[in-house]
C-alpha atoms as a PDB file:
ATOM      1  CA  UNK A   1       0.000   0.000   0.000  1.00  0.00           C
ATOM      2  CA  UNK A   2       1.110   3.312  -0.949  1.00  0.00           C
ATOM      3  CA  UNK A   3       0.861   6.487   1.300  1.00  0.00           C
ATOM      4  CA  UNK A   4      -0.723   9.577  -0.379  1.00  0.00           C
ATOM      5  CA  UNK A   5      -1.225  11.477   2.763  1.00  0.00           C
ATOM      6  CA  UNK A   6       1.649  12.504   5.110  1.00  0.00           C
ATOM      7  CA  UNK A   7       2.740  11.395   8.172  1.00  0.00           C
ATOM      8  CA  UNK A   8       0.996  14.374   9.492  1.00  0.00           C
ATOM      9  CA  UNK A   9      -2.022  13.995   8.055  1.00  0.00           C
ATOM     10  CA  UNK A  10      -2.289  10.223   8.856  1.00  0.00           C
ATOM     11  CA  UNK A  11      -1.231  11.151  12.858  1.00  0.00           C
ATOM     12  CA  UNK A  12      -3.714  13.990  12.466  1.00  0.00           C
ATOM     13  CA  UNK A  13      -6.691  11.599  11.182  1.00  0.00           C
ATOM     14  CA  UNK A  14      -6.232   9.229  14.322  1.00  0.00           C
ATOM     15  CA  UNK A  15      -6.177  11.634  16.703  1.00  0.00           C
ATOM     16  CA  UNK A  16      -9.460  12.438  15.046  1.00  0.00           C
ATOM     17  CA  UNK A  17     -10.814   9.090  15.745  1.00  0.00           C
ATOM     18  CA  UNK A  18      -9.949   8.937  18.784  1.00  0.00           C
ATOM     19  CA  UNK A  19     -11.476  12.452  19.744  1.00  0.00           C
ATOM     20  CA  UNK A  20     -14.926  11.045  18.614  1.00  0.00           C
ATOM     21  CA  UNK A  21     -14.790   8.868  22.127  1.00  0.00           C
ATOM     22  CA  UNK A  22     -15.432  10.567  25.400  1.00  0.00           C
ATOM     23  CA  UNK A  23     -14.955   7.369  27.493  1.00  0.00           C
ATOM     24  CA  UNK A  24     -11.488   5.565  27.309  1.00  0.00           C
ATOM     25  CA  UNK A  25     -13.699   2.214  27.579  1.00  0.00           C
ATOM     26  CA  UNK A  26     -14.847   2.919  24.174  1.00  0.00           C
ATOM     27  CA  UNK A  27     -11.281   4.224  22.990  1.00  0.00           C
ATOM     28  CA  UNK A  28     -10.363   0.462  23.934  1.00  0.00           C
ATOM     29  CA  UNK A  29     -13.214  -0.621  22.137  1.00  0.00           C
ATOM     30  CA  UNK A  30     -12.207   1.438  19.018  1.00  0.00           C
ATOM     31  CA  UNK A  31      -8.347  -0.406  19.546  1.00  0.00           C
ATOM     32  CA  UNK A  32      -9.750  -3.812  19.945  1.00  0.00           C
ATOM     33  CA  UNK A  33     -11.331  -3.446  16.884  1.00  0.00           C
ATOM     34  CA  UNK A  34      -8.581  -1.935  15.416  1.00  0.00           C
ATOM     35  CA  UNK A  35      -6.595  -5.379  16.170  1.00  0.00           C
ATOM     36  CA  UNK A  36      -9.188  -7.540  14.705  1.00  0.00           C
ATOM     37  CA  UNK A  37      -8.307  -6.052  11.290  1.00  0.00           C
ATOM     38  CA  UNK A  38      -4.475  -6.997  11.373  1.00  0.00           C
ATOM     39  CA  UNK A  39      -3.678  -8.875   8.398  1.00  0.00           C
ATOM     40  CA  UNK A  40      -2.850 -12.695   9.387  1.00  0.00           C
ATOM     41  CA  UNK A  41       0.757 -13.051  11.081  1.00  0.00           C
ATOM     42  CA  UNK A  42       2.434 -16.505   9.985  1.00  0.00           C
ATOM     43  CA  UNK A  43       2.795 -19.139  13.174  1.00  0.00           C
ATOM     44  CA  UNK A  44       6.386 -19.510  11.486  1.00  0.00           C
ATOM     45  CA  UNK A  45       7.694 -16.114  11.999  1.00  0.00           C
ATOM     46  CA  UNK A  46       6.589 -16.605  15.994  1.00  0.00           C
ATOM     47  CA  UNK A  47      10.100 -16.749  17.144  1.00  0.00           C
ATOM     48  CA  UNK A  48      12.109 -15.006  19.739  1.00  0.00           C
ATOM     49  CA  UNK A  49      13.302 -12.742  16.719  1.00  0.00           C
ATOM     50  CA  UNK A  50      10.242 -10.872  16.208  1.00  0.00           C
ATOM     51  CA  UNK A  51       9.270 -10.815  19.964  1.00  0.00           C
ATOM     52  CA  UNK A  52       9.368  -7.167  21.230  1.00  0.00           C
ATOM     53  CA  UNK A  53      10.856  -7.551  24.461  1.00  0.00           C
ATOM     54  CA  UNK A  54       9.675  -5.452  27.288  1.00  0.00           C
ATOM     55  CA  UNK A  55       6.104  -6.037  26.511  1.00  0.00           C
ATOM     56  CA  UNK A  56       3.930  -7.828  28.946  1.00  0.00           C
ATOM     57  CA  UNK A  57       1.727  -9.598  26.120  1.00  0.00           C
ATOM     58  CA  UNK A  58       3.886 -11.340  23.705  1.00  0.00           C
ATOM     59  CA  UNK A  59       3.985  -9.409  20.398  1.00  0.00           C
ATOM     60  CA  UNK A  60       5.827  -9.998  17.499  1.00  0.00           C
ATOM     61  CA  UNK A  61       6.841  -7.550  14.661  1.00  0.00           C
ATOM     62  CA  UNK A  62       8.567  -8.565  11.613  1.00  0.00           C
ATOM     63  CA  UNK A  63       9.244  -6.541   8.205  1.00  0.00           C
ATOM     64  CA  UNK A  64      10.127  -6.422   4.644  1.00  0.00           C
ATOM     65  CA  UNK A  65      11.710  -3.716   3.187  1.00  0.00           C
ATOM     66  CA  UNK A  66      10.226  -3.356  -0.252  1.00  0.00           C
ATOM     67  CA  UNK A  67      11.451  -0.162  -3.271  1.00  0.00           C
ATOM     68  CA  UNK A  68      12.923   1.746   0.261  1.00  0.00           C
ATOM     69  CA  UNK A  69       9.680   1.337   1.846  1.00  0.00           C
ATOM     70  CA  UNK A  70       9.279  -0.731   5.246  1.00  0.00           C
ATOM     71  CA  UNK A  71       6.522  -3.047   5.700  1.00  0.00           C
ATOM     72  CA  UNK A  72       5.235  -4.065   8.829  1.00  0.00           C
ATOM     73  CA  UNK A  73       3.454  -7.436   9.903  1.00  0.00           C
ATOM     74  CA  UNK A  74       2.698  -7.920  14.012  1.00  0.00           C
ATOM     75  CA  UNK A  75       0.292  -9.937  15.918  1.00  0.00           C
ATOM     76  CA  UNK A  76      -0.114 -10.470  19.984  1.00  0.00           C
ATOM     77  CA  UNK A  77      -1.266 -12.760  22.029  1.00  0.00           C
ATOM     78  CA  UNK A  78      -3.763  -9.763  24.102  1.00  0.00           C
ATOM     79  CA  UNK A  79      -6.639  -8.058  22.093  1.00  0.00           C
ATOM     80  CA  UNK A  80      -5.775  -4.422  23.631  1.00  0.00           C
ATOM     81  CA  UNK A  81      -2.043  -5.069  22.474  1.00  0.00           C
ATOM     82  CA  UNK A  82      -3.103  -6.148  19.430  1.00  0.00           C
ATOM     83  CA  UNK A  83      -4.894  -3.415  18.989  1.00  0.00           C
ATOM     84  CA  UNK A  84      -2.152  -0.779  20.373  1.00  0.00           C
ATOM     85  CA  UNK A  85       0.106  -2.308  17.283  1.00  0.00           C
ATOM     86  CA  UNK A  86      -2.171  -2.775  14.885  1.00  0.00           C
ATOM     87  CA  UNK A  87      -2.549   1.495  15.168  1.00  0.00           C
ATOM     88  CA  UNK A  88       1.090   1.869  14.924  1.00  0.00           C
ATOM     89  CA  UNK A  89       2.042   0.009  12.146  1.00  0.00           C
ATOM     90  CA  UNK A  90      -1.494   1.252  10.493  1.00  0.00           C
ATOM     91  CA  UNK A  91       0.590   4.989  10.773  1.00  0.00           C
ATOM     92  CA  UNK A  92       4.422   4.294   9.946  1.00  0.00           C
ATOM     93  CA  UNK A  93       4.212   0.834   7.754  1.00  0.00           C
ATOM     94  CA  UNK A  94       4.711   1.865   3.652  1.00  0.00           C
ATOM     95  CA  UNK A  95       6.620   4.424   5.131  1.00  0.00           C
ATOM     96  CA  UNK A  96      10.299   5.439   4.310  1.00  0.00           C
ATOM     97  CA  UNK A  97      12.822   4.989   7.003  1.00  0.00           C
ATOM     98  CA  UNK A  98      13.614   8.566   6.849  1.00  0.00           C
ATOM     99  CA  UNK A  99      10.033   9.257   7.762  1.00  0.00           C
ATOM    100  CA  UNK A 100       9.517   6.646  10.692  1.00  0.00           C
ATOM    101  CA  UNK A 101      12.853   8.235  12.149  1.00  0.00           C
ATOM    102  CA  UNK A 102      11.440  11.814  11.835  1.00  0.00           C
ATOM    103  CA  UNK A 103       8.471  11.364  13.587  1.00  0.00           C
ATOM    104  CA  UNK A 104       8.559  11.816  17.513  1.00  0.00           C
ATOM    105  CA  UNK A 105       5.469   9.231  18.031  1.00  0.00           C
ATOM    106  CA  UNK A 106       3.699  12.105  19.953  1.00  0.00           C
ATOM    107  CA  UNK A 107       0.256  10.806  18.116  1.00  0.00           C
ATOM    108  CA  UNK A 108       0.450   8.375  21.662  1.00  0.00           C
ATOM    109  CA  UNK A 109       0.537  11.525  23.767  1.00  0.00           C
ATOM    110  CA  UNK A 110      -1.895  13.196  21.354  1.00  0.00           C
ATOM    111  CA  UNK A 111      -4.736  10.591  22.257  1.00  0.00           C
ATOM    112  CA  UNK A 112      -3.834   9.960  25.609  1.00  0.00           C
ATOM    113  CA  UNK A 113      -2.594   6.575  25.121  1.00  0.00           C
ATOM    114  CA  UNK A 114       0.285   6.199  26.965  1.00  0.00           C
ATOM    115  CA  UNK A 115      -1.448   7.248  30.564  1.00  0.00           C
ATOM    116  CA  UNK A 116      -4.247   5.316  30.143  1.00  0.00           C
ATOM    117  CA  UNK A 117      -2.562   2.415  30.102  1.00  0.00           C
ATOM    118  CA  UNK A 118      -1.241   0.177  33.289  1.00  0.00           C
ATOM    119  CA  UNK A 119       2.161   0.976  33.741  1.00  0.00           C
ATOM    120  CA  UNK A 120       2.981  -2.410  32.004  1.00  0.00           C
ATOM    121  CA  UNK A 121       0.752  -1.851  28.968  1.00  0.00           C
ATOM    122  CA  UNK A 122       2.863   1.552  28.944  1.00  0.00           C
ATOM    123  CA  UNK A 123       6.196   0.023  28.637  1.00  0.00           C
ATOM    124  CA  UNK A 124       5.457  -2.096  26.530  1.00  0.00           C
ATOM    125  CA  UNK A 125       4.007   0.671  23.931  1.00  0.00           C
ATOM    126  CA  UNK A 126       7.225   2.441  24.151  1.00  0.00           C
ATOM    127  CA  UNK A 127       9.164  -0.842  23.550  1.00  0.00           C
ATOM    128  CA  UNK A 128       6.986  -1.127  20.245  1.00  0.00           C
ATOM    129  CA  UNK A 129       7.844   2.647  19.183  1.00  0.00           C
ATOM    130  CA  UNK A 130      11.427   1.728  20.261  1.00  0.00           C
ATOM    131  CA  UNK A 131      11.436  -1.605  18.092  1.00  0.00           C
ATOM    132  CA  UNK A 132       9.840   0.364  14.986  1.00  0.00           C
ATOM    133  CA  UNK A 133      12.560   3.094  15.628  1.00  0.00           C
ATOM    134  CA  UNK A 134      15.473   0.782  15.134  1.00  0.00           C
ATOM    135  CA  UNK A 135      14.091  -1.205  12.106  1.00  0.00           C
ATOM    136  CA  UNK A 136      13.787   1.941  10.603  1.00  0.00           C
ATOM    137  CA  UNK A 137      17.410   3.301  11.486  1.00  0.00           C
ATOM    138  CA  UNK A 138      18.735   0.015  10.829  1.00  0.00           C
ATOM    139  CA  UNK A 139      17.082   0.572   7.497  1.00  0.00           C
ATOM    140  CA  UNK A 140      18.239   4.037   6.834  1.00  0.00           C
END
């Protein structure tokens, strides 16, 4: 899939969707769902490779890198996890490197993510952003 809208735009459009939500029971509604639309994540590539460490749930990220563009693939074993990556690669997979290392992930901040989640849940977001980060620079 090919990105017409920027980074921005794209950060700008979930914090959007989010807005529409008063209650953060229905934002976790809205990131369940989100999960539930994942694209299927081979049992193969369910190895300690692509196992984020630092998260509570096990989730697994792997990637392809295809004309400069990285592509993203995760799955987790938690439906709010799930969810949680499921938004981030929806935002920074078919990006460039360049891009993914530009952006300062505040889109987390910008819905209030990161403190409404147990202090657990919020680790292990940042070691998502963190593992995203270093494909990307690794991929630079």
């Amino acid at each position: 899939m090919e990105y017409t809208k920027p980074l921005a735009e794209a950060e700008n459009d979930v914090i959007e969707e989010f807005s529409m939500f008063d209650e953060w029971l229905d934002k976790y509604e809205y990131l369940i769902e989100l999960g539930k639309h994942l694209d299927d994540y081979p049992e193969e590539s369910k190895n300690d490779d692509n196992l984020i460490k630092g998260c509570q749930s096990r989730v697994w990220l792997d990637y392809e890198i295809r004309d400069g563009r990285v592509y993203f693939k995760a799955d987790s074993d938690a439906i709010i996890t799930k969810g949680i990556i499921s938004l981030l690669i929806g935002l920074y997979s078919g990006r460039t490197p360049q891009e993914i290392i530009s952006s300062d992930f505040s889109v987390v901040d910008r819905i209030g993510l990161k403190e409404n989640l147990s202090p657990t849940r919020a680790n292990g977001l940042l070691s998502m952003i963190d593992k995203i980060r270093a494909i990307a620079a690794d991929n630079a």
